[in-house]
Structure formats: C-alpha cells, structure tokens
N, C-alpha and C. Protein backbone atom coordinates (compact mmCIF):
# COMPACT_ATOMS: atom_id res chain seq x y z
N UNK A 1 127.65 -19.76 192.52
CA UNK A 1 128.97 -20.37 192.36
C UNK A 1 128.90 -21.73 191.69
N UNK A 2 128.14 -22.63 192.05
CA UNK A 2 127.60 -24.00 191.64
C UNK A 2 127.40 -23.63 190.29
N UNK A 3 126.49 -22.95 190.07
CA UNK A 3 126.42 -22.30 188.28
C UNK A 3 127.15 -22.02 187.33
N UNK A 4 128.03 -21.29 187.92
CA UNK A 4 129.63 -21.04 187.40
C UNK A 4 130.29 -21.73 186.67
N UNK A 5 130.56 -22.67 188.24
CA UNK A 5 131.27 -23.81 187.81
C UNK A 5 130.64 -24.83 186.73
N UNK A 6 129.78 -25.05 186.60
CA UNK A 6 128.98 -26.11 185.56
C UNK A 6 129.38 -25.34 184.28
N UNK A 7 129.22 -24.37 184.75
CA UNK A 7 129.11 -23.45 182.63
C UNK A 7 130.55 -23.20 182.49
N UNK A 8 131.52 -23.36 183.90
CA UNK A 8 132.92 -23.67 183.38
C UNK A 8 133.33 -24.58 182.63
N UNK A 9 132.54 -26.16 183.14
CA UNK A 9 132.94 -27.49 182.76
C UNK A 9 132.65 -27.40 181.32
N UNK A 10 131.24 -26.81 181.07
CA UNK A 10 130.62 -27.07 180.03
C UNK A 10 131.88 -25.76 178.47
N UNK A 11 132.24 -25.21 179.16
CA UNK A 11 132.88 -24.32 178.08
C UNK A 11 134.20 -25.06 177.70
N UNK A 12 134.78 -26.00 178.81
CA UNK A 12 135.98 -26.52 178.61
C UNK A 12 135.53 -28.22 177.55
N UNK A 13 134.36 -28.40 178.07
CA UNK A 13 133.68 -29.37 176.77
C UNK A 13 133.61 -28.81 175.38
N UNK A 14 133.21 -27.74 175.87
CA UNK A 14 132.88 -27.06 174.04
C UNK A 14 134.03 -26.74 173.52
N UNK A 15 135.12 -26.36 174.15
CA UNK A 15 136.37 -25.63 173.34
C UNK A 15 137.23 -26.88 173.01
N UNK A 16 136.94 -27.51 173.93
CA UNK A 16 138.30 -29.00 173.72
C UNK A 16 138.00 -29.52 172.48
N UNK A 17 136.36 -29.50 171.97
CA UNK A 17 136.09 -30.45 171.07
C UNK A 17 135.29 -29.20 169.71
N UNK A 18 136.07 -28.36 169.39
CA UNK A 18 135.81 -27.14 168.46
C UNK A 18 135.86 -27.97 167.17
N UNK A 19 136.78 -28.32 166.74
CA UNK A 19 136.90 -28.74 165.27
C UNK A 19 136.24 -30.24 165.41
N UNK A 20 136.24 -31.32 166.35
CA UNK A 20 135.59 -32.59 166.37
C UNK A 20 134.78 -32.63 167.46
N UNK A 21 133.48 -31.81 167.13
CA UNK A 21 132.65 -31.58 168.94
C UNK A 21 132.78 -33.03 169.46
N UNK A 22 132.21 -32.98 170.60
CA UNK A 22 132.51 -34.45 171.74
C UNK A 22 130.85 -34.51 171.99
N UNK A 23 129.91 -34.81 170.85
CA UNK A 23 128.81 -35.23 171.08
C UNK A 23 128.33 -36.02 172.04
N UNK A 24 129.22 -37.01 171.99
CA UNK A 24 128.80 -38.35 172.86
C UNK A 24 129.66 -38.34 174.77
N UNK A 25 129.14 -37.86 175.65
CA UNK A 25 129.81 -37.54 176.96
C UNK A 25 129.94 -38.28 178.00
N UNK A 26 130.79 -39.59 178.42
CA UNK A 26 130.46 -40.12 179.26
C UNK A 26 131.18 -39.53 181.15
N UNK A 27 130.09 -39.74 181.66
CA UNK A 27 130.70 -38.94 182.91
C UNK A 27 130.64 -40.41 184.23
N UNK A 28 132.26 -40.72 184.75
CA UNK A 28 131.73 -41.49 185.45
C UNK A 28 132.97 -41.21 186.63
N UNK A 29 133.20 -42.31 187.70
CA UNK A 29 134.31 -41.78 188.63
C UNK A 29 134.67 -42.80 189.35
N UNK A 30 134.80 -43.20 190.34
CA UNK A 30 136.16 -43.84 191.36
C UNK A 30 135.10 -44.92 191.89
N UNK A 31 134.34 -44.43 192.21
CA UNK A 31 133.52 -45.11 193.47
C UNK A 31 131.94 -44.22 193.82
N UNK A 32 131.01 -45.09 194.02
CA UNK A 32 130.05 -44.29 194.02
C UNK A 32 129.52 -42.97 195.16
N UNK A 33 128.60 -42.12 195.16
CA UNK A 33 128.58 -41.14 196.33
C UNK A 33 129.41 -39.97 195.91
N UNK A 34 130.29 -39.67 194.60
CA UNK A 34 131.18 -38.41 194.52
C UNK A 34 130.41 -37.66 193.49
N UNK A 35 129.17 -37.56 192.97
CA UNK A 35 128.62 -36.32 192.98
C UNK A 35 128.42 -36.70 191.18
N UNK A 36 128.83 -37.81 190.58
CA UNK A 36 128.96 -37.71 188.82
C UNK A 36 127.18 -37.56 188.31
N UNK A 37 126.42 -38.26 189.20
CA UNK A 37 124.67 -38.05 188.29
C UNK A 37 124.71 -36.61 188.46
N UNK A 38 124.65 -35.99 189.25
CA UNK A 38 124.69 -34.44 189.87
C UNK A 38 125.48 -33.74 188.45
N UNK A 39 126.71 -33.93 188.36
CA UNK A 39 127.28 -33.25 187.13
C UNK A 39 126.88 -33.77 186.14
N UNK A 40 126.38 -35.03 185.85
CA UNK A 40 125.87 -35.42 184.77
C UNK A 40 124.61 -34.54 183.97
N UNK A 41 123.58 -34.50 185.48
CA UNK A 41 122.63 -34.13 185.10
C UNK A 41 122.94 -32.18 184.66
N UNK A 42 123.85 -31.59 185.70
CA UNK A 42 123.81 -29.81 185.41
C UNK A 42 124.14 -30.02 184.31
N UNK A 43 125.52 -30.87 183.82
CA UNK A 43 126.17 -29.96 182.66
C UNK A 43 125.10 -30.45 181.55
N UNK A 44 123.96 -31.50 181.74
CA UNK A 44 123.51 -31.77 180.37
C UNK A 44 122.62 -30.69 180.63
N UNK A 45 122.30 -30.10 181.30
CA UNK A 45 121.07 -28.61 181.41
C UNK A 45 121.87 -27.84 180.91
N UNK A 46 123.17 -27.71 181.12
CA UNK A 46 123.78 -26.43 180.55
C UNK A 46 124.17 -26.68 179.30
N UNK A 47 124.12 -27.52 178.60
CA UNK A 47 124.93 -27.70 177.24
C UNK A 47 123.16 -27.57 176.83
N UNK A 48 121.89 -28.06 177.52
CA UNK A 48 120.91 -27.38 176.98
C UNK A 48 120.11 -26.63 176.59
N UNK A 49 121.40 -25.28 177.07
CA UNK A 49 120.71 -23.74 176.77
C UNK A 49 120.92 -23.79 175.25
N UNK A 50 122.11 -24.23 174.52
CA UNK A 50 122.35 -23.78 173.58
C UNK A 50 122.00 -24.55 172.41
N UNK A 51 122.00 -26.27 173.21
CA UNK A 51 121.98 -26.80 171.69
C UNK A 51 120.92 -28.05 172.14
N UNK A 52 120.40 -29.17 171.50
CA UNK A 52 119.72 -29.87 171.65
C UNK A 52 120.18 -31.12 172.41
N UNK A 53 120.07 -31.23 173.72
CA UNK A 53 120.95 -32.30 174.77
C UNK A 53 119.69 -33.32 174.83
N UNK A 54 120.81 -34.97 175.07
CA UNK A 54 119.86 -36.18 175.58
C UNK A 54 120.40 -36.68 176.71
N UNK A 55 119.84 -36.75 177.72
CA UNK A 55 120.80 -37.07 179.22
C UNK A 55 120.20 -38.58 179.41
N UNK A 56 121.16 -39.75 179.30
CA UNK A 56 121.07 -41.02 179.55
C UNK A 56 121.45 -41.42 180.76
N UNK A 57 120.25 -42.57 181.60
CA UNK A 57 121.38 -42.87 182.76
C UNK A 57 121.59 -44.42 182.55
N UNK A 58 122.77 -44.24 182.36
CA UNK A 58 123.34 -45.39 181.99
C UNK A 58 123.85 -46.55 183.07
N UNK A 59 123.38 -45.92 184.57
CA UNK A 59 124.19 -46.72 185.63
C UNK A 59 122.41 -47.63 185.68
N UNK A 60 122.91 -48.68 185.67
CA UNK A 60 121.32 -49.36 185.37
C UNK A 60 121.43 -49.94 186.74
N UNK A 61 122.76 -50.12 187.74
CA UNK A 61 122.76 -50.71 188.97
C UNK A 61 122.11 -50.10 189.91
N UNK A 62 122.78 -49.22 190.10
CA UNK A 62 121.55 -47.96 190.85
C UNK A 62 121.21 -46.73 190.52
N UNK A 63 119.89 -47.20 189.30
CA UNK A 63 119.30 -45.86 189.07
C UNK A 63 118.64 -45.10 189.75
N UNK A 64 118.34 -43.74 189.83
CA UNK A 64 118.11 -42.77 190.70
C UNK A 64 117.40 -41.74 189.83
N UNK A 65 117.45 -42.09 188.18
CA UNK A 65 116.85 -40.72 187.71
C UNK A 65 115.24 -40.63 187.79
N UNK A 66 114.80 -41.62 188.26
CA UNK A 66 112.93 -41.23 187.97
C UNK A 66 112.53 -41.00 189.24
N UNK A 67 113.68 -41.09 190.76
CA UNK A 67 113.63 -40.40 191.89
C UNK A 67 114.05 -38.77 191.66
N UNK A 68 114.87 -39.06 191.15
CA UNK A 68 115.36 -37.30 190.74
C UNK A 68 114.60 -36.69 190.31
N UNK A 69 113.97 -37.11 189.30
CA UNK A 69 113.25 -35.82 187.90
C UNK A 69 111.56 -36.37 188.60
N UNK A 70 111.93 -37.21 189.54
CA UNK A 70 110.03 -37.39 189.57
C UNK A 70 109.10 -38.35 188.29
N UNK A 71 109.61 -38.93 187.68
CA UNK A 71 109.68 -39.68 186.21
C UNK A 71 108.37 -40.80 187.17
N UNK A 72 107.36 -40.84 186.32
CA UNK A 72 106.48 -42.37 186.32
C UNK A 72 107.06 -43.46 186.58
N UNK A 73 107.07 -44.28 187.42
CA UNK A 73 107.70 -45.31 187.93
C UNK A 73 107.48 -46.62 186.59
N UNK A 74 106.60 -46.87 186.06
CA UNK A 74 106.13 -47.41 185.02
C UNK A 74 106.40 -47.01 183.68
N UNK A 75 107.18 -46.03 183.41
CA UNK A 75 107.49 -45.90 182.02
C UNK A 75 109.07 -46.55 181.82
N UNK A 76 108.91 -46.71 180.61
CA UNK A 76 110.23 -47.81 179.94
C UNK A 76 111.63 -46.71 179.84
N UNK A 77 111.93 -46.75 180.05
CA UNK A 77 113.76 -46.22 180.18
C UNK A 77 114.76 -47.57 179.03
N UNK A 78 116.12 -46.91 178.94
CA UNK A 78 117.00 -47.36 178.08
C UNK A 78 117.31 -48.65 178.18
N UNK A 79 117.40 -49.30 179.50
CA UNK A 79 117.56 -51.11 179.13
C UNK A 79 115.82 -51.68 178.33
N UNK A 80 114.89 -51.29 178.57
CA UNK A 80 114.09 -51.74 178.17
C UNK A 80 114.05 -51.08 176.55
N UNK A 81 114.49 -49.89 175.57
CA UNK A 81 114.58 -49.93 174.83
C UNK A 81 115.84 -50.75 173.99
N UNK A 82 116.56 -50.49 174.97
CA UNK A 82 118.17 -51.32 174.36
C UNK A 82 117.58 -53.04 174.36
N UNK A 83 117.40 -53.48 174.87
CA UNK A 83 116.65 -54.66 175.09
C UNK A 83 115.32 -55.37 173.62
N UNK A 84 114.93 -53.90 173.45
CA UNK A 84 113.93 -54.02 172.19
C UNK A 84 112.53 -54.27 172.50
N UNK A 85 112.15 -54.37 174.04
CA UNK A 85 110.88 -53.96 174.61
C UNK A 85 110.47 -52.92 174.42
N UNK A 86 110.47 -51.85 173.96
CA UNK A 86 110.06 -50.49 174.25
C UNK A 86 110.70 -49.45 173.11
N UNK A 87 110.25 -48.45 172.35
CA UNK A 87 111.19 -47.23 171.38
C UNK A 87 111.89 -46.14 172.13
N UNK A 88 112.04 -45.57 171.67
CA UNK A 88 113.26 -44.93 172.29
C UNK A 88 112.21 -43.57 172.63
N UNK A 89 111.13 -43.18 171.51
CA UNK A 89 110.03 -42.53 171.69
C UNK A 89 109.04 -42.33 172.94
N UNK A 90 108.99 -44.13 173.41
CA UNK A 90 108.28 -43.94 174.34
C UNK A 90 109.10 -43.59 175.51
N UNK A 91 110.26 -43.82 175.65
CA UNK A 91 111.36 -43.59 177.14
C UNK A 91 111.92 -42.32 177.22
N UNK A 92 111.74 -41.75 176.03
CA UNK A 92 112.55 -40.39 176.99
C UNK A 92 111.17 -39.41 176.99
N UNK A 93 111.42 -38.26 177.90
CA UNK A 93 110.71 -37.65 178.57
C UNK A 93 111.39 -36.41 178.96
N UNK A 94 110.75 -35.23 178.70
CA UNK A 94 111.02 -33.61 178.75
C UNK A 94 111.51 -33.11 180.01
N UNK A 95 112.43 -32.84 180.32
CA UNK A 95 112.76 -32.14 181.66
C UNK A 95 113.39 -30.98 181.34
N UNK A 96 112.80 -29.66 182.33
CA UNK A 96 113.31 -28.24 182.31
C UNK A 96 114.51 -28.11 180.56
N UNK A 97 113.80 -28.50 179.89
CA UNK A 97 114.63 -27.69 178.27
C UNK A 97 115.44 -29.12 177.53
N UNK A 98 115.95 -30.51 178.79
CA UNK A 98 116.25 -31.34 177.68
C UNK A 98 115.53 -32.50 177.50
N UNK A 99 115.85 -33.52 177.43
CA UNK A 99 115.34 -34.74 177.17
C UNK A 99 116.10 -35.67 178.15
N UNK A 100 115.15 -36.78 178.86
CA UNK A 100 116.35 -37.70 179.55
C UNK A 100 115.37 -39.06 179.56
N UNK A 101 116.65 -40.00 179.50
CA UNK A 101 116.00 -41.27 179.13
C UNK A 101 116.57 -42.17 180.41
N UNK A 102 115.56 -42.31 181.19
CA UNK A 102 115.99 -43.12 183.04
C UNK A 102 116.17 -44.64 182.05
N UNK A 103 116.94 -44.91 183.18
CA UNK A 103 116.85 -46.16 183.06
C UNK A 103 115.89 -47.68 183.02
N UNK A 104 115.14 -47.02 183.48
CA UNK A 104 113.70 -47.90 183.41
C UNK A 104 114.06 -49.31 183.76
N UNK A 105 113.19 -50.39 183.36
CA UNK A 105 113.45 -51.58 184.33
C UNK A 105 114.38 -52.34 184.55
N UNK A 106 115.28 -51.90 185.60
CA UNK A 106 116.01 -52.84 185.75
C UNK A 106 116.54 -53.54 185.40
N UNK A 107 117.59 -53.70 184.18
CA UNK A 107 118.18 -55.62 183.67
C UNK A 107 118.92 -56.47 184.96
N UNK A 108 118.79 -58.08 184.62
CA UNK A 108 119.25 -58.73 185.33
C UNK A 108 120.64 -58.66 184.98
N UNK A 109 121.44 -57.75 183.29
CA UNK A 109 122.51 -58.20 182.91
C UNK A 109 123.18 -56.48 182.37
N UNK A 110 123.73 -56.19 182.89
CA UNK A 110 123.38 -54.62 182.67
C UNK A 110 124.98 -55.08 181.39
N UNK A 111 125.96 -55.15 181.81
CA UNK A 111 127.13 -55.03 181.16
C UNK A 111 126.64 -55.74 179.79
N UNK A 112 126.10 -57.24 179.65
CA UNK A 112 125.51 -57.56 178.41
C UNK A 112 125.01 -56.60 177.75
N UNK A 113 123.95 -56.17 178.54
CA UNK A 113 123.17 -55.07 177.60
C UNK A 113 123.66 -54.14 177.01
N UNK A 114 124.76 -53.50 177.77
CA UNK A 114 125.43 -52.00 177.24
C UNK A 114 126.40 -52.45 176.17
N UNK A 115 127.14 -54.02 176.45
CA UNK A 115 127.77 -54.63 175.59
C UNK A 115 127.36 -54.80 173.79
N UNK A 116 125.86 -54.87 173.72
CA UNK A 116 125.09 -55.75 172.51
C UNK A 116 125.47 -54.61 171.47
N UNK A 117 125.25 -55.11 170.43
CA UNK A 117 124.95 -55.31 169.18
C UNK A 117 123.80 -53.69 168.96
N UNK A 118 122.71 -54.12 169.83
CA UNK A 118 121.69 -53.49 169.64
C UNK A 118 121.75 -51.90 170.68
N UNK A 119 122.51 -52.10 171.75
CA UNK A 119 122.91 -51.07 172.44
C UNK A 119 123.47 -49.84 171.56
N UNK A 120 124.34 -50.68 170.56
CA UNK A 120 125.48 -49.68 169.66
C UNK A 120 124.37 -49.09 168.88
N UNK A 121 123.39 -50.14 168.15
CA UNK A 121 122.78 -49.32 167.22
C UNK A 121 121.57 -48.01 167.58
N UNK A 122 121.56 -48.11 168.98
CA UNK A 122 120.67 -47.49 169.60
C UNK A 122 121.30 -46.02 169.87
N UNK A 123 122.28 -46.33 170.17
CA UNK A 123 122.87 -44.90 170.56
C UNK A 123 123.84 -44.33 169.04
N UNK A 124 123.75 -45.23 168.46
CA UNK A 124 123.69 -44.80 167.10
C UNK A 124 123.01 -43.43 166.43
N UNK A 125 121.21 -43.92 166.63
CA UNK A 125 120.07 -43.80 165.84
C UNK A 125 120.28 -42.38 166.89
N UNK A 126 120.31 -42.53 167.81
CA UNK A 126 120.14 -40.82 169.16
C UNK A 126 121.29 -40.23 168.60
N UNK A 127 122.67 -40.48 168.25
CA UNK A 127 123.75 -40.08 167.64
C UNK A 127 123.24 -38.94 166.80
N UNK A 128 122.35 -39.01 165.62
CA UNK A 128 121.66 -38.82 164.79
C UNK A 128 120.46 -37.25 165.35
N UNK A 129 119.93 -37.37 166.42
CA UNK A 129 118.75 -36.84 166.55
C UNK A 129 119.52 -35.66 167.24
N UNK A 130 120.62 -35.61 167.88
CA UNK A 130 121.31 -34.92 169.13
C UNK A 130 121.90 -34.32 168.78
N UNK A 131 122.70 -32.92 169.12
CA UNK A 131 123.60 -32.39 168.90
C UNK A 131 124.81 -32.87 170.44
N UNK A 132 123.80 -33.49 171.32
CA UNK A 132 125.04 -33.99 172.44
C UNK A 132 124.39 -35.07 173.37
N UNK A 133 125.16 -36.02 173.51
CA UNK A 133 124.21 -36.83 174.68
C UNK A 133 125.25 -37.15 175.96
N UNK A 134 124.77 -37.00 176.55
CA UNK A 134 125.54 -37.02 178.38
C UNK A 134 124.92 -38.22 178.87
N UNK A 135 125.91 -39.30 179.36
CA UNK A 135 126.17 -40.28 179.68
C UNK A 135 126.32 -40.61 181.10
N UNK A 136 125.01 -41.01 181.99
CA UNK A 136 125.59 -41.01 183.38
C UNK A 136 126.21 -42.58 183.55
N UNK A 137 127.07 -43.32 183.83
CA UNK A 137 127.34 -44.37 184.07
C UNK A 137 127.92 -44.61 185.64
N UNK A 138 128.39 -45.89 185.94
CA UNK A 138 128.34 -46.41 187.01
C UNK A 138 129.62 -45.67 187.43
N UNK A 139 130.48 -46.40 188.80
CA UNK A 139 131.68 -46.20 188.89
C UNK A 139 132.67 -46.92 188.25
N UNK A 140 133.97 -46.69 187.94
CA UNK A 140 134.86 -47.47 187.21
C UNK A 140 135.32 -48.93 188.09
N UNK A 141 135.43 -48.17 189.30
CA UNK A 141 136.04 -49.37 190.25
C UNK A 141 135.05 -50.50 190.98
N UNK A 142 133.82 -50.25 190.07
CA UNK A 142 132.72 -51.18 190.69
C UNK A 142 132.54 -52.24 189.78
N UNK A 143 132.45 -51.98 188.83
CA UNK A 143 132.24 -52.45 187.58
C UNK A 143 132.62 -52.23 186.19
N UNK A 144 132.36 -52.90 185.08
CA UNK A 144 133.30 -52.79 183.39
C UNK A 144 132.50 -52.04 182.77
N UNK A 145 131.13 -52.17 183.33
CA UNK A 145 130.28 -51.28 182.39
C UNK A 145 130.67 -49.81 181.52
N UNK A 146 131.39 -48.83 182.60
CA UNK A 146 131.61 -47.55 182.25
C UNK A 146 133.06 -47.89 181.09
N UNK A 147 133.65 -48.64 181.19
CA UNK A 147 135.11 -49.13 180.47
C UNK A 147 134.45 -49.25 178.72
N UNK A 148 133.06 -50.34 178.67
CA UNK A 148 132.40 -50.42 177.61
C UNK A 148 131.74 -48.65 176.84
N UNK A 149 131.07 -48.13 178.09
CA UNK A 149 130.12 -47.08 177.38
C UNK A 149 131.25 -46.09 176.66
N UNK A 150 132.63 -45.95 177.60
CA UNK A 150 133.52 -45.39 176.86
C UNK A 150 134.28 -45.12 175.72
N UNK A 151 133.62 -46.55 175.15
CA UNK A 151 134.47 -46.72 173.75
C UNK A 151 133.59 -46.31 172.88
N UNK A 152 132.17 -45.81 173.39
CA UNK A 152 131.22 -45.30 172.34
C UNK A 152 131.60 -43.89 172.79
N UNK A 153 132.33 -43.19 173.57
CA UNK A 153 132.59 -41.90 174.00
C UNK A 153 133.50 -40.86 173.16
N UNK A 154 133.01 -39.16 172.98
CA UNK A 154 133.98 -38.80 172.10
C UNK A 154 134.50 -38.23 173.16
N UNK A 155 134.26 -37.88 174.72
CA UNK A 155 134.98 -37.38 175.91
C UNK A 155 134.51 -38.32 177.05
N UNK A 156 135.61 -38.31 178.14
CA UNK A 156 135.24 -39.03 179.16
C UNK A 156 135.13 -37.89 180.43
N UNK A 157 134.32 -37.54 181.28
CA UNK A 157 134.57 -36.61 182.68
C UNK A 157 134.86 -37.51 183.30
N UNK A 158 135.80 -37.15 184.34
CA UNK A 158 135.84 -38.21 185.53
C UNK A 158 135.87 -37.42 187.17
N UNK A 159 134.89 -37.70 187.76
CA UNK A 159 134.33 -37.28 188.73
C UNK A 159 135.37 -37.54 190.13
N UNK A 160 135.80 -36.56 190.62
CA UNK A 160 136.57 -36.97 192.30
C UNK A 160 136.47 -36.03 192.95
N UNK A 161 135.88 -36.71 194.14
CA UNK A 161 135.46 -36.24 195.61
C UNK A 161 136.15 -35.08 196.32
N UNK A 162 136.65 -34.32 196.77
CA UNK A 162 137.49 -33.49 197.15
C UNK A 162 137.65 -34.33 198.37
N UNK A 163 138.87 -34.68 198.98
CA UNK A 163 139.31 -34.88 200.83
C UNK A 163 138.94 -36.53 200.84
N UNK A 164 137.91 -37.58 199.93
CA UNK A 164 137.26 -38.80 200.27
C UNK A 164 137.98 -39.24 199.65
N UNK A 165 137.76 -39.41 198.49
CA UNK A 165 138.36 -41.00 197.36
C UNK A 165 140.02 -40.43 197.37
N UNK A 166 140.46 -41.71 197.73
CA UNK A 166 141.81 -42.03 197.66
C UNK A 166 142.67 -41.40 196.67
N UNK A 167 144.01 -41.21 196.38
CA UNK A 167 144.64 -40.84 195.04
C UNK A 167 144.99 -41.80 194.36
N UNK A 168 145.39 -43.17 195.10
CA UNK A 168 145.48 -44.18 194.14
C UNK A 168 144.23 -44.79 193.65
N UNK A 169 142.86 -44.57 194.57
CA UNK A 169 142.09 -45.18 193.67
C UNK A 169 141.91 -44.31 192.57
N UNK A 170 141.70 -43.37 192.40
CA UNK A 170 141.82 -42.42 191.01
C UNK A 170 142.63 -42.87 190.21
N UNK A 171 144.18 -43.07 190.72
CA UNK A 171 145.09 -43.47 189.58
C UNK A 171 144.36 -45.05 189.09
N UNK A 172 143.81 -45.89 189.98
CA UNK A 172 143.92 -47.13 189.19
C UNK A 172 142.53 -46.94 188.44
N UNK A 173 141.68 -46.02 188.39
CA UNK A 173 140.80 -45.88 187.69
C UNK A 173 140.68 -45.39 186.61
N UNK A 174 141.63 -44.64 186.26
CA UNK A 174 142.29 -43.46 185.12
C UNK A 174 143.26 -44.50 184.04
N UNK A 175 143.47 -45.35 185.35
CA UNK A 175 144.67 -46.19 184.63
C UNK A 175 143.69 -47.49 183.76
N UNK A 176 142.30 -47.69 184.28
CA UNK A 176 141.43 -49.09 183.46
C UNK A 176 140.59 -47.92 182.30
N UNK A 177 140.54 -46.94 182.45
CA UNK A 177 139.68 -46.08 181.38
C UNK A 177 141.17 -46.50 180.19
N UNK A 178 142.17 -45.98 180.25
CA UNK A 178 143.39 -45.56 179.86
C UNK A 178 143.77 -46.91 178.99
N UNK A 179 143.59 -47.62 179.56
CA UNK A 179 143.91 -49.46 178.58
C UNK A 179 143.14 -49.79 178.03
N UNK A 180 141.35 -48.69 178.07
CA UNK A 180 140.44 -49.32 176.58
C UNK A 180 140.35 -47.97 175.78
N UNK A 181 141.48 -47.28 175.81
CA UNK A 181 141.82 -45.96 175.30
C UNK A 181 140.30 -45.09 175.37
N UNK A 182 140.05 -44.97 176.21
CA UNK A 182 139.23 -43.81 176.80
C UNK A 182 139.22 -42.55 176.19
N UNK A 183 138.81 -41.39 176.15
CA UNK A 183 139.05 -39.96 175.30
C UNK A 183 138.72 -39.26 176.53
N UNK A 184 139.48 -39.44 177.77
CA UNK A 184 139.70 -38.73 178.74
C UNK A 184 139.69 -37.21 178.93
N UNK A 185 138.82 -35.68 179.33
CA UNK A 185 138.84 -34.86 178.80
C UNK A 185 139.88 -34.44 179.95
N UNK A 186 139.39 -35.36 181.51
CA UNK A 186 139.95 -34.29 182.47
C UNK A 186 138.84 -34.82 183.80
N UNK A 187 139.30 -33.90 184.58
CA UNK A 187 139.00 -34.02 186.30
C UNK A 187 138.17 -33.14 187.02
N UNK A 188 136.75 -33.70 187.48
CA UNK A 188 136.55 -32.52 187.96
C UNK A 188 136.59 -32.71 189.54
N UNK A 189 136.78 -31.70 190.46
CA UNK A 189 136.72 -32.04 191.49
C UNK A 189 136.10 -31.47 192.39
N UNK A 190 135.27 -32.33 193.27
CA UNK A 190 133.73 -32.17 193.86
C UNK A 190 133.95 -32.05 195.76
N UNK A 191 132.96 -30.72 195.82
CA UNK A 191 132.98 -30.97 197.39
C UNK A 191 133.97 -30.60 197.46
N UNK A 192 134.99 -29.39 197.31
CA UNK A 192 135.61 -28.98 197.49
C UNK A 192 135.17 -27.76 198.78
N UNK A 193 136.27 -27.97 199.96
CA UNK A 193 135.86 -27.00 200.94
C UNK A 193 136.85 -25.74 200.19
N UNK A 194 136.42 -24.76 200.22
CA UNK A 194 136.66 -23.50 199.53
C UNK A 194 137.54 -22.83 200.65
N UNK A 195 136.43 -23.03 201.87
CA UNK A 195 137.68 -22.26 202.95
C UNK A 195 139.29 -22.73 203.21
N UNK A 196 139.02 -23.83 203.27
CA UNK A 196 140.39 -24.50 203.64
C UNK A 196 141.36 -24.56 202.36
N UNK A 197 140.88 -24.21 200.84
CA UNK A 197 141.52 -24.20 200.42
C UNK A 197 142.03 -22.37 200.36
N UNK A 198 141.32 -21.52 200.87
CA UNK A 198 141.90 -19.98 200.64
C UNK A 198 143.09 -20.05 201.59
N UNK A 199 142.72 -20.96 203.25
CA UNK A 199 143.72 -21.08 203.89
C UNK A 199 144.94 -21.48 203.70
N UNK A 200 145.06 -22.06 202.54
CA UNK A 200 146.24 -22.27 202.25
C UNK A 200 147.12 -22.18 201.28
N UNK A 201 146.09 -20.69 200.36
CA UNK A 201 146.87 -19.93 199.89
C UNK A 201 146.55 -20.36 197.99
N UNK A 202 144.89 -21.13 198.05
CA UNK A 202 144.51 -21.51 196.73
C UNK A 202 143.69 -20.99 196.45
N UNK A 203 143.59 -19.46 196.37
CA UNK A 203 142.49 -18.84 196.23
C UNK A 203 142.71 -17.33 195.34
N UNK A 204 142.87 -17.10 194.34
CA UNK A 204 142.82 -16.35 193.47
C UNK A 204 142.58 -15.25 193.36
N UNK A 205 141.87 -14.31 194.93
CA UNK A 205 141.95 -12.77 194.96
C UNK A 205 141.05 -12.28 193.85
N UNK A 206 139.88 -13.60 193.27
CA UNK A 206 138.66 -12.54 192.35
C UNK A 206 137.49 -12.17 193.28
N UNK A 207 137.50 -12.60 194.16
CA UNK A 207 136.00 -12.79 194.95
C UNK A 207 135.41 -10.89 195.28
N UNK A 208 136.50 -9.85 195.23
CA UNK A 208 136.06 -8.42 195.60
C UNK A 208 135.54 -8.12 194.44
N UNK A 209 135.77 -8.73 193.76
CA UNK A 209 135.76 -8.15 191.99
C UNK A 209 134.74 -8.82 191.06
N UNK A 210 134.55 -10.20 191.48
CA UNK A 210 133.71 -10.98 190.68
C UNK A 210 132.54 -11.77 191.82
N UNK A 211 132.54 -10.92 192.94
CA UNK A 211 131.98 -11.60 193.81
C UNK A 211 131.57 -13.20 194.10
C-alpha cells in the first residue's frame, strides 16, 4: 500500500509537469516529525526507476541522511560543496539506483548558504546532469530556508500529518510558500488511519478487487 501510494505521488508529479517537467522538487511541510525526508526520500527512488534522480538534503538543521542511508560520517555533503570546500563529485554517493547528496558538515549559517550566489550556481551545474532532483528541506514554520529553496523549485510537495498538525498551521504555511510565489503542486497527507477513515464512509469499495 505504502508503494502505491508513492508511485501515486510520483505519477501526479509526472503528469502535472508533461509539457514543462518539474525537474527541480522541493518537498517540505508545517513543522517537523510529519514524515517529508520519508517522502522525500521514496518518491526520489521512485522517479528512479525511470529516469536519472539526485536526492538532496537540504534541511542542513537536522540532517538525518547519513543516519538513514548509513553514509560515512566524514564525507562532504552539499553545504560543504555549496560552500566551495568540497565538488559535488566527491559528495554524492550511490544509493539502491539513485544518487544522494547528505548534507555533510554542518553550516553555522544554513539560510546564507542556500541564499548565495554559489548555492544557485550549484544546483544549476546538477540542473544539467539530472533529469530530476528532490529537495528535502526544513519545515516552513521553523524557518525561511524552505521559502528560499522554493524559488529555485519547478514544484513544491507539502507534507501534512494526518489527525497532528493543526489546519491553520497548514494554512499559514501555504500562505508564506504562496507570497514568494511557490509552484505549489499539492498535499500529501501522512499517517493517515485508514480504519477510521472507512468508518466514516471514506473508503472507496476497491479493496475486494484491488486488494
């Protein structure tokens, strides 16, 4: 079912953006804990069956991808290439079919960094090598960072919790993407209890048929 759903998200990426694909993907959400590295990371596996994916983690506050993928604690990730310590050659690294570039050390200035000059030209030059790059960034309501990576975005996902995050914090988060004109694709929504929603009558009658 988890599978499904990812190669759902990922088909509603591909069709939205048919005549102007949405190369560039930033996926971010409300508040942290609602599941966006998680979709970050499936749908960039699934957009990597078909075409050549680069999965960035762009939340440099709390990175998690070289806990995730098991990544060398010592190799250089994207602030240290964005920065101009390090190539972009040496930071990314092969996982199950794509490519992903952790965040590597730490900046003391993360929004500067994603801000520069040299950030743009970086994701420029990957612009170039990719047929798609997936964008994990922070939360909206934590920080500006994700507001910035967006304007390099040709789609935005925006990640919400099923039953946790508030509806107005969504709206006021939809609403700060929305004032640096964002390319908003849509909503996905996570942790959804399935039972409670058949109970009440949101459940579609495929499950005999499509198990």
């Amino acid at each position: 079912g988890f599978s499904e759903a990812v190669r759902t998200i990922r088909t509603g990426v591909v069709l939205s953006g048919l005549d102007n694909p949405h190369k560039i993907i930033v996926v971010t959400s409300s508040v942290p804990d609602e599941g966006k590295t998680s979709l970050a990371s499936n749908l960039a596996a699934s957009l990597g069956q078909m075409e050549r994916v680069l999965l960035l983690e762009a939340d440099m506050r709390r990175p998690s991808f070289r806990r995730i993928f098991e990544f060398d604690q010592d190799r250089p990730g994207l602030a240290d290439v964005a920065a101009g310590n390090a190539t972009s050659e040496q930071a990314i690294q092969c996982f199950d079919g794509i490519d992903v570039m952790a965040c590597g050390t730490t900046p003391p200035n993360p929004l500067e960094l994603v801000s520069s000059q040299r950030f743009t030209d970086l994701l420029e030059k990957l612009d170039q090598q990719y047929d798609r790059i997936v964008i994990d960034t922070p939360p909206v309501q934590a920080v500006s960072d994700p507001l910035v990576l967006s304007t390099h975005a040709n789609t935005v996902i925006y990640m919400v919790k099923s039953d946790a995050t508030p509806v107005p914090l969504v709206r006021k988060g939809l609403e700060r993407l929305a004032e640096v004109y964002a390319p908003i694709a849509g909503i996905v929504l996570d942790h959804v209890d399935v039972k409670k929603s058949r109970k009440y009558g949101y459940g579609y009658g495929y499950g005999s048929k499509y198990g």
